[in-house]
C-alpha atoms as a PDB file:
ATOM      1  CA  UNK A   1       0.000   0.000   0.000  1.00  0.00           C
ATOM      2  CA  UNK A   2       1.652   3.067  -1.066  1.00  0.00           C
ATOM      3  CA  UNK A   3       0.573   6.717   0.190  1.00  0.00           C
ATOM      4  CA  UNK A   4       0.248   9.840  -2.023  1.00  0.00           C
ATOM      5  CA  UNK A   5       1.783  12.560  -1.467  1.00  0.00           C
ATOM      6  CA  UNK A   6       2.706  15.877  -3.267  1.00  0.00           C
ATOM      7  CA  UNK A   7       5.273  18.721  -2.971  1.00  0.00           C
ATOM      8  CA  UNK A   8       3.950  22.341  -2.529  1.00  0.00           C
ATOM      9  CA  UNK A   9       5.163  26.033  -1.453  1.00  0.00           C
ATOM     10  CA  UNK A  10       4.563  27.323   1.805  1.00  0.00           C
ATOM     11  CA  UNK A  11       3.256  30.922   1.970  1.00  0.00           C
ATOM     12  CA  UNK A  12       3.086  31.143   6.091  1.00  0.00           C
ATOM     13  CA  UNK A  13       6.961  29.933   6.123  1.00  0.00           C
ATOM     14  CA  UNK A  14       8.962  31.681   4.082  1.00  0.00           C
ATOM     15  CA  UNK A  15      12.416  29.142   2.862  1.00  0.00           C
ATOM     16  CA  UNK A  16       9.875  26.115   3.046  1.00  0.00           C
ATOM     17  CA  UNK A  17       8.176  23.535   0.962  1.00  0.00           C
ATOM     18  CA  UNK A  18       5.188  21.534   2.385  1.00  0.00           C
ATOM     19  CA  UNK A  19       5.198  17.493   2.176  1.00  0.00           C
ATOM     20  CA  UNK A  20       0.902  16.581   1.816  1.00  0.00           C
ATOM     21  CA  UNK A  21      -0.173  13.124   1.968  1.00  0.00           C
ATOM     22  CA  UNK A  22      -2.932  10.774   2.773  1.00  0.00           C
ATOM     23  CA  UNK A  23      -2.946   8.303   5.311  1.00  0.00           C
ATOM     24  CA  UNK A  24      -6.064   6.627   5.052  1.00  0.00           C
ATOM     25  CA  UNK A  25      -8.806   9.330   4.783  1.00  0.00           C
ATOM     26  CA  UNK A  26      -6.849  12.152   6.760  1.00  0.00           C
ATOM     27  CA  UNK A  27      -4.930  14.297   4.878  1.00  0.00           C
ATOM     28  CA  UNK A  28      -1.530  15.665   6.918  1.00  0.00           C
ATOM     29  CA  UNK A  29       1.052  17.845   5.903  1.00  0.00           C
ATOM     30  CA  UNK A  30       4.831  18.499   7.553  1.00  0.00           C
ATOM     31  CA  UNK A  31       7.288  21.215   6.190  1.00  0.00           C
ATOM     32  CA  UNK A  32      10.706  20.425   4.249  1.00  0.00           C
ATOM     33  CA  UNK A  33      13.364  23.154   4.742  1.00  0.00           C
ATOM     34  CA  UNK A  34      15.568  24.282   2.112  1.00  0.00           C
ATOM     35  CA  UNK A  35      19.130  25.049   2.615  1.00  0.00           C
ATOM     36  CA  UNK A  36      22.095  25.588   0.539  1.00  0.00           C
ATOM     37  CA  UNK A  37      23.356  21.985   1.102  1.00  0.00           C
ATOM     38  CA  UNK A  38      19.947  20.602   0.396  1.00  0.00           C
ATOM     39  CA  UNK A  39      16.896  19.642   2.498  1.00  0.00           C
ATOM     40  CA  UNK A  40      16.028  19.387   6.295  1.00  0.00           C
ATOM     41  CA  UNK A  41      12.941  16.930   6.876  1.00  0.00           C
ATOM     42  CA  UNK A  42      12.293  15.414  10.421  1.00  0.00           C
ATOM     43  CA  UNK A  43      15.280  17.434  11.461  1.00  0.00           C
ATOM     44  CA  UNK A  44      17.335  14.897   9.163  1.00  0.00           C
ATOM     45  CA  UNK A  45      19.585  16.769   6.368  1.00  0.00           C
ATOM     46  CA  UNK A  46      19.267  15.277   2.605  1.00  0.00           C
ATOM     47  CA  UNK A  47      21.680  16.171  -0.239  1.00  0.00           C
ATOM     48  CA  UNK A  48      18.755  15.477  -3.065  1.00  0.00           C
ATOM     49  CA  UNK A  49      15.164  15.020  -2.949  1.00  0.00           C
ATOM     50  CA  UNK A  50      15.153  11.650  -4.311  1.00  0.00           C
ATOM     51  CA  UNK A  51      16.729  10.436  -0.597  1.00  0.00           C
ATOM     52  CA  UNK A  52      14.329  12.582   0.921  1.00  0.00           C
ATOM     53  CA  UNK A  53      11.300  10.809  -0.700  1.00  0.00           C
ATOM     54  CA  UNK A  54      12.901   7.469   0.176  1.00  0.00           C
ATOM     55  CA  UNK A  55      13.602   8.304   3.838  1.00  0.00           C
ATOM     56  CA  UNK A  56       9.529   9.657   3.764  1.00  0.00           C
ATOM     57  CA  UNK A  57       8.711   6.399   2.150  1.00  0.00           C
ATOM     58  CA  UNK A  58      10.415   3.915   4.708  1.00  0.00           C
ATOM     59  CA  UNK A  59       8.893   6.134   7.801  1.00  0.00           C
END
């Protein structure tokens, strides 16, 4: 069972992308910071978004 999800631009945090998905009928979001070496998700660094979307995937 895979979950879908979608990338988007935050307007109430400036610097930020927003992560959606659905988890069953819920829909949740979390925020994805973006640095000069890459990304900050779950206060984990990622040099590429690919990684990122794996790490997501896995937990």
């Amino acid at each position: 069972m895979r979950t879908v999800c979608c990338f988007g631009i935050s307007d109430e945090h400036p610097g930020t992308f927003m992560l959606a998905y659905i988890r069953s009928t819920n829909p949740h979001h979390e925020y994805i910071g973006l640095y000069p070496k890459g990304f900050r998700f779950r206060k984990k660094d990622f040099d590429d978004i690919d990684r990122l979307v794996s790490y997501f995937q896995k937990h």
